[in-house]
Protein backbone atom coordinates (compact mmCIF):
# COMPACT_ATOMS: atom_id res chain seq x y z
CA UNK A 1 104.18 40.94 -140.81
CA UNK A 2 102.53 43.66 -138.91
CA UNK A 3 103.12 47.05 -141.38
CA UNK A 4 102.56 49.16 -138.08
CA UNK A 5 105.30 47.93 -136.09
CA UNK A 6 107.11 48.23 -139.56
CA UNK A 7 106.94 51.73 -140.26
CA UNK A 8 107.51 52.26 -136.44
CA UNK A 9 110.96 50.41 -136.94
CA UNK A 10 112.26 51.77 -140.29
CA UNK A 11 111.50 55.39 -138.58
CA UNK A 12 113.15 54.31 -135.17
CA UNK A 13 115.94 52.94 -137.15
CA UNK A 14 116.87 55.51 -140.24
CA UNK A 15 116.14 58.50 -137.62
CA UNK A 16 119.05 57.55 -135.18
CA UNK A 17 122.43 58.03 -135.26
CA UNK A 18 122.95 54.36 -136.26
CA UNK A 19 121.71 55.53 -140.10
CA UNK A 20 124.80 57.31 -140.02
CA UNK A 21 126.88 53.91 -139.97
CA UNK A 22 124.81 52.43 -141.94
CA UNK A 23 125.27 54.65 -145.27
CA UNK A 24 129.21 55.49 -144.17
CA UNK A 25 130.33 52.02 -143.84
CA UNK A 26 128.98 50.63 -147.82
CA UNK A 27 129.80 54.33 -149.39
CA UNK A 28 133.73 53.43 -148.07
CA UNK A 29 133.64 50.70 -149.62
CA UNK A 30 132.03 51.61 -153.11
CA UNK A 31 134.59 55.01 -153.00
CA UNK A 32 137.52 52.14 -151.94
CA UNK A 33 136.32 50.10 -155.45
CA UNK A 34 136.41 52.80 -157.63
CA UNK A 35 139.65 54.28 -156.54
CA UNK A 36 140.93 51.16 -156.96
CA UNK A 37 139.50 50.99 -160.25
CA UNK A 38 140.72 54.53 -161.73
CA UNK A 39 144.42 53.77 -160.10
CA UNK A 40 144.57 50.26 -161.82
CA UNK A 41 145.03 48.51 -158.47
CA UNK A 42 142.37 46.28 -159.30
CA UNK A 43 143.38 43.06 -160.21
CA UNK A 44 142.05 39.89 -159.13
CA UNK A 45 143.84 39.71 -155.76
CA UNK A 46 143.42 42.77 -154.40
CA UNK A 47 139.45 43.07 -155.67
CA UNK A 48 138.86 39.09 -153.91
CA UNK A 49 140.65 40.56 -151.11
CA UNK A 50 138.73 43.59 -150.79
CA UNK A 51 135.37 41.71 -151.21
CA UNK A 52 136.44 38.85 -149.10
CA UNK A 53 138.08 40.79 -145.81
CA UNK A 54 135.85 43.84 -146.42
CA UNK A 55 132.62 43.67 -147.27
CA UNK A 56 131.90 40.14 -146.42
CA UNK A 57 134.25 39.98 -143.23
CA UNK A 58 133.51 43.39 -142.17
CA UNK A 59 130.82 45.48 -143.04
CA UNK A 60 128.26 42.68 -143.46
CA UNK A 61 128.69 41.36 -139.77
CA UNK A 62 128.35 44.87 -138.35
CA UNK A 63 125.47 46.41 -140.64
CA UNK A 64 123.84 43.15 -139.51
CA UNK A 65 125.04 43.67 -135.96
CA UNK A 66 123.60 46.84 -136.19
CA UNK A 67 120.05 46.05 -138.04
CA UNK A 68 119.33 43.03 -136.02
CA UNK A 69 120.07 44.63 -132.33
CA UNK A 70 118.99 47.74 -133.06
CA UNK A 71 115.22 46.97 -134.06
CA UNK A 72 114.56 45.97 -130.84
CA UNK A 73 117.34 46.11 -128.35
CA UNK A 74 116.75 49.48 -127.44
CA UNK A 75 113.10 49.14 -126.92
CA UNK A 76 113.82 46.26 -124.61
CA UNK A 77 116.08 48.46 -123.06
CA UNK A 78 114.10 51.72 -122.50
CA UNK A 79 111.11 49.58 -121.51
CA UNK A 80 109.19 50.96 -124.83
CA UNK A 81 108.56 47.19 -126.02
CA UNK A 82 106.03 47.17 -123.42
CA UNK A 83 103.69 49.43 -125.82
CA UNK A 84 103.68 46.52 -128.59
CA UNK A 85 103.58 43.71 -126.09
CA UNK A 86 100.24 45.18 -124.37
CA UNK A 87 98.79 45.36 -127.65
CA UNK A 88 96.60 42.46 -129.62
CA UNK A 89 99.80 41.28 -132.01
CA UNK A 90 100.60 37.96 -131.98
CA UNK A 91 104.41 37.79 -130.14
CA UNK A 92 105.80 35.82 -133.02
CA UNK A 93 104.74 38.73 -135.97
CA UNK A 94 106.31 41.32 -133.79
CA UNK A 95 109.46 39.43 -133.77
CA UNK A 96 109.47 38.27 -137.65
CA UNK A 97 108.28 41.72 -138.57
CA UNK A 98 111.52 43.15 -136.77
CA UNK A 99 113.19 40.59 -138.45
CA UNK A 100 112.35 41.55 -142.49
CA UNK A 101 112.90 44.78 -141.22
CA UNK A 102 116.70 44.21 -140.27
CA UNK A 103 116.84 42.03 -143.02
CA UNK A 104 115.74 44.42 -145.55
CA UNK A 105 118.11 47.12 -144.09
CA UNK A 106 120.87 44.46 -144.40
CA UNK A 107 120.10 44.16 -147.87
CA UNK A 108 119.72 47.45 -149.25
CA UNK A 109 123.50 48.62 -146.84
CA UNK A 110 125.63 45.67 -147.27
CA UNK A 111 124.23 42.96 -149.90
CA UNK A 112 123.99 45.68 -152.80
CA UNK A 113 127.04 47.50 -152.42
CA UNK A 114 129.01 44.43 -151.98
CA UNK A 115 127.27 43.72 -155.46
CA UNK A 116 128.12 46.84 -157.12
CA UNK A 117 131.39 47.28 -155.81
CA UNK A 118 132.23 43.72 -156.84
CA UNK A 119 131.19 44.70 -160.35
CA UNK A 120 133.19 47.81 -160.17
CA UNK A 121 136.13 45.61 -159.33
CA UNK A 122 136.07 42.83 -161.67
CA UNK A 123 133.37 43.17 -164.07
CA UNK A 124 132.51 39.80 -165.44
CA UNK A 125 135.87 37.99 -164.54
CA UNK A 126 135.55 34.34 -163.47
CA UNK A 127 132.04 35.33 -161.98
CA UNK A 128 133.32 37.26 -158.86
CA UNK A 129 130.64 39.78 -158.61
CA UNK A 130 127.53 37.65 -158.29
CA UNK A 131 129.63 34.97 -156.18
CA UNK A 132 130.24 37.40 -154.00
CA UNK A 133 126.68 38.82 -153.74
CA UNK A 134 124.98 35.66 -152.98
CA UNK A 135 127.84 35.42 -150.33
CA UNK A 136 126.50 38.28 -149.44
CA UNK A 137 123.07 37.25 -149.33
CA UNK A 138 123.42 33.99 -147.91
CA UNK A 139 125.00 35.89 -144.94
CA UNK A 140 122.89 38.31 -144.34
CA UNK A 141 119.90 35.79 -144.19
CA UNK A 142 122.22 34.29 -141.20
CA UNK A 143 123.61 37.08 -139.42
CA UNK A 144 120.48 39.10 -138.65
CA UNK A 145 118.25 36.34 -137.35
CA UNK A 146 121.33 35.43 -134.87
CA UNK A 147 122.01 38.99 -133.89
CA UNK A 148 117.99 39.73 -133.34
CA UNK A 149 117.60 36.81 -131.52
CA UNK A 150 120.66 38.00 -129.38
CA UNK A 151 119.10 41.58 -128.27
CA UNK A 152 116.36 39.72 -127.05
CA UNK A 153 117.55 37.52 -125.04
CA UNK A 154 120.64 39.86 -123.75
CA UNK A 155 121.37 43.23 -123.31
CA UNK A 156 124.83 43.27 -124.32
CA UNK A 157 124.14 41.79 -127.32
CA UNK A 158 126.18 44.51 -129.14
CA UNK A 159 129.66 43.43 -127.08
CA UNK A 160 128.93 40.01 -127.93
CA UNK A 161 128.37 40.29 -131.76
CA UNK A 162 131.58 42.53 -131.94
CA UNK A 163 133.14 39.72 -129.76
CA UNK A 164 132.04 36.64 -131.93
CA UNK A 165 132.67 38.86 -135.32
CA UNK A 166 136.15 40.46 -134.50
CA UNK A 167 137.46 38.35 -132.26
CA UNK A 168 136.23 34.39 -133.06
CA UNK A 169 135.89 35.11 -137.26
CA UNK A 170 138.25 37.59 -138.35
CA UNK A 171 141.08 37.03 -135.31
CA UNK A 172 140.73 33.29 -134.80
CA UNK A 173 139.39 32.82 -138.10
CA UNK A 174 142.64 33.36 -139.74
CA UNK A 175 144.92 31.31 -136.94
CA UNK A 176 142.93 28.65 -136.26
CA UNK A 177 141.09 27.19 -139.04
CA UNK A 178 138.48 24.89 -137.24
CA UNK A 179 136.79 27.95 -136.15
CA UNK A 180 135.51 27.66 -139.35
CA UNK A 181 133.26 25.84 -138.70
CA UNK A 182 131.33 27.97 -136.40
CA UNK A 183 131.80 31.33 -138.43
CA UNK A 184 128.91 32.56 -140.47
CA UNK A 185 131.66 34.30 -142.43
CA UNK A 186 133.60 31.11 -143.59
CA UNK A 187 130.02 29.58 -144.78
CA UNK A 188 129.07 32.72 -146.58
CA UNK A 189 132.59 32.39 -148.58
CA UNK A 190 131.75 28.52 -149.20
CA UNK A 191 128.87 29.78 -151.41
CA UNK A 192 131.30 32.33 -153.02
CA UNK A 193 133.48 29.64 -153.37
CA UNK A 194 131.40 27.44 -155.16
CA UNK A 195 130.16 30.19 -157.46
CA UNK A 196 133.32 31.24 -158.78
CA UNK A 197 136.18 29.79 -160.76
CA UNK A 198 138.69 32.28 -159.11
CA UNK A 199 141.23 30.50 -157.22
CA UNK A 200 141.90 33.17 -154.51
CA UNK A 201 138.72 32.51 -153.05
CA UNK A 202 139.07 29.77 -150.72
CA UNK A 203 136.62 28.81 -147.61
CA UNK A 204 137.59 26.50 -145.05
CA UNK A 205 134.43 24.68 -144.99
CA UNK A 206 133.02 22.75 -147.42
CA UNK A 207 129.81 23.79 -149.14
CA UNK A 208 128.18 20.81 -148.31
CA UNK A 209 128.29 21.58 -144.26
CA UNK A 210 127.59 25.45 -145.12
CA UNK A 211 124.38 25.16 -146.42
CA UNK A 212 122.88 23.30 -143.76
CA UNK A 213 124.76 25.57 -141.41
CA UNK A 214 123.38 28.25 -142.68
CA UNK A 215 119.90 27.18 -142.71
CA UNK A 216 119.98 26.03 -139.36
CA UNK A 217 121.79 30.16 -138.05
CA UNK A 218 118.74 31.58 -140.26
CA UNK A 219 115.78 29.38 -138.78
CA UNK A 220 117.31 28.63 -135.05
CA UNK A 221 117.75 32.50 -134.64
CA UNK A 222 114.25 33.37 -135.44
CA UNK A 223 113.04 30.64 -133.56
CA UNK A 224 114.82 31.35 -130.33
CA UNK A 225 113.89 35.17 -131.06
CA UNK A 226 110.32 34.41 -131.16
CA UNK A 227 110.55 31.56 -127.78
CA UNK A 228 112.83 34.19 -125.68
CA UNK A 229 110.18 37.01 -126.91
CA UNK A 230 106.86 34.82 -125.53
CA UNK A 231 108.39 34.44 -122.52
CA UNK A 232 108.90 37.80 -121.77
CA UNK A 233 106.67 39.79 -119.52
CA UNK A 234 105.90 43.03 -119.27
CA UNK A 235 107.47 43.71 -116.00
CA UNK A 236 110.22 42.26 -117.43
CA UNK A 237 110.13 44.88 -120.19
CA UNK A 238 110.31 47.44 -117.64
């Protein structure tokens, strides 16, 4: 990890308008958990609900939409990758650094909200906080390699995470339930799923094929990020 490029990033990324969504998308959902919580319309439905369609099916997907493509989609875009590229940096620590630094933003906008409003919600109650935050977690750790390996290999990468997030997981997700098995969503709630004794939660895939699922979004993403990213040139960049 380069701690140039990372300071370059975090000031790139909280100074645009993108910062905006970022804090407006987790503070809905914390105000959404406490109303619910003063008004007494949080039982265990409607807070497994919340958790499940919101905050895992939602806002993670697009704060990691947002992270991943936007530390270094735009500099692809505007040609300004061309500055680190020239410069003595290893290609694969400018992509991993970009990576933690999604990551991190991921973590600190959608994996501890999630957690808090999840405790806000139920408390202790059949474990459906911390299920819910290693869903979290888990997901996070697979959406953001996959969407930074996606701005660099395609500038629309933006329409095609909203695509594959609102349209193949949350449309076809609930229609067709062997899309399952290729929705980072449904593998997130497998962990959730295993973690808590709450029988609303209920993935469509089986822990046992989420994990290596998983693995294999977190680890192929960076990979292909840091192959598509060596094989870029300069003029290409331009």
């Amino acid at each position: 990890m380069n701690a140039t490029i990372a300071a370059m990033t975090y000031r790139a990324m909280l100074g645009r308008r993108r910062a905006l969504l970022l804090l407006a998308l987790p503070l809905l959902l914390l105000v959404l958990a406490v109303v619910l919580r003063a008004t007494g319309g949080d039982d265990l439905d409607t807070s497994v609900q919340v958790l499940e369609k919101l905050a895992v099916g939602t806002i993670l997907p697009l704060l990691a939409l947002i992270a991943g493509t936007g530390v270094i989609g735009p500099e692809i875009d505007d040609g300004q990758i061309m500055y680190v590229l020239t410069k003595p940096i290893p290609r694969r620590t400018v992509l991993l650094t970009k990576l933690a630094v999604a990551l991190s933003l991921v973590l600190a906008f959608a994996v501890v909200p999630g957690l808090l409003a999840g405790l806000i919600l139920t408390g202790t109650t059949a474990n459906v906080a911390p299920a819910f935050g290693a869903a979290l977690l888990v997901g996070a750790c697979a959406y953001t390699p996959v969407f930074t390996a996606l701005a660099v290999f395609s500038r629309n990468a933006v329409t095609i995470g909203l695509l594959y997030a609102l349209i193949w997981e949350s449309l076809l997700g609930n229609f067709a339930p062997g899309a399952g098995a290729a929705s980072v969503q449904q593998w997130a709630l497998a962990v959730a799923d295993a973690l808590t004794s709450a029988s609303q939660v209920d993935a469509t895939v089986k822990l046992a094929a989420a994990v290596p699922l998983l693995l294999a979004a977190a680890l192929g993403g960076a990979a292909l990020g840091i192959t598509r990213l060596r094989s870029l040139t300069i003029t290409g960049a331009e």
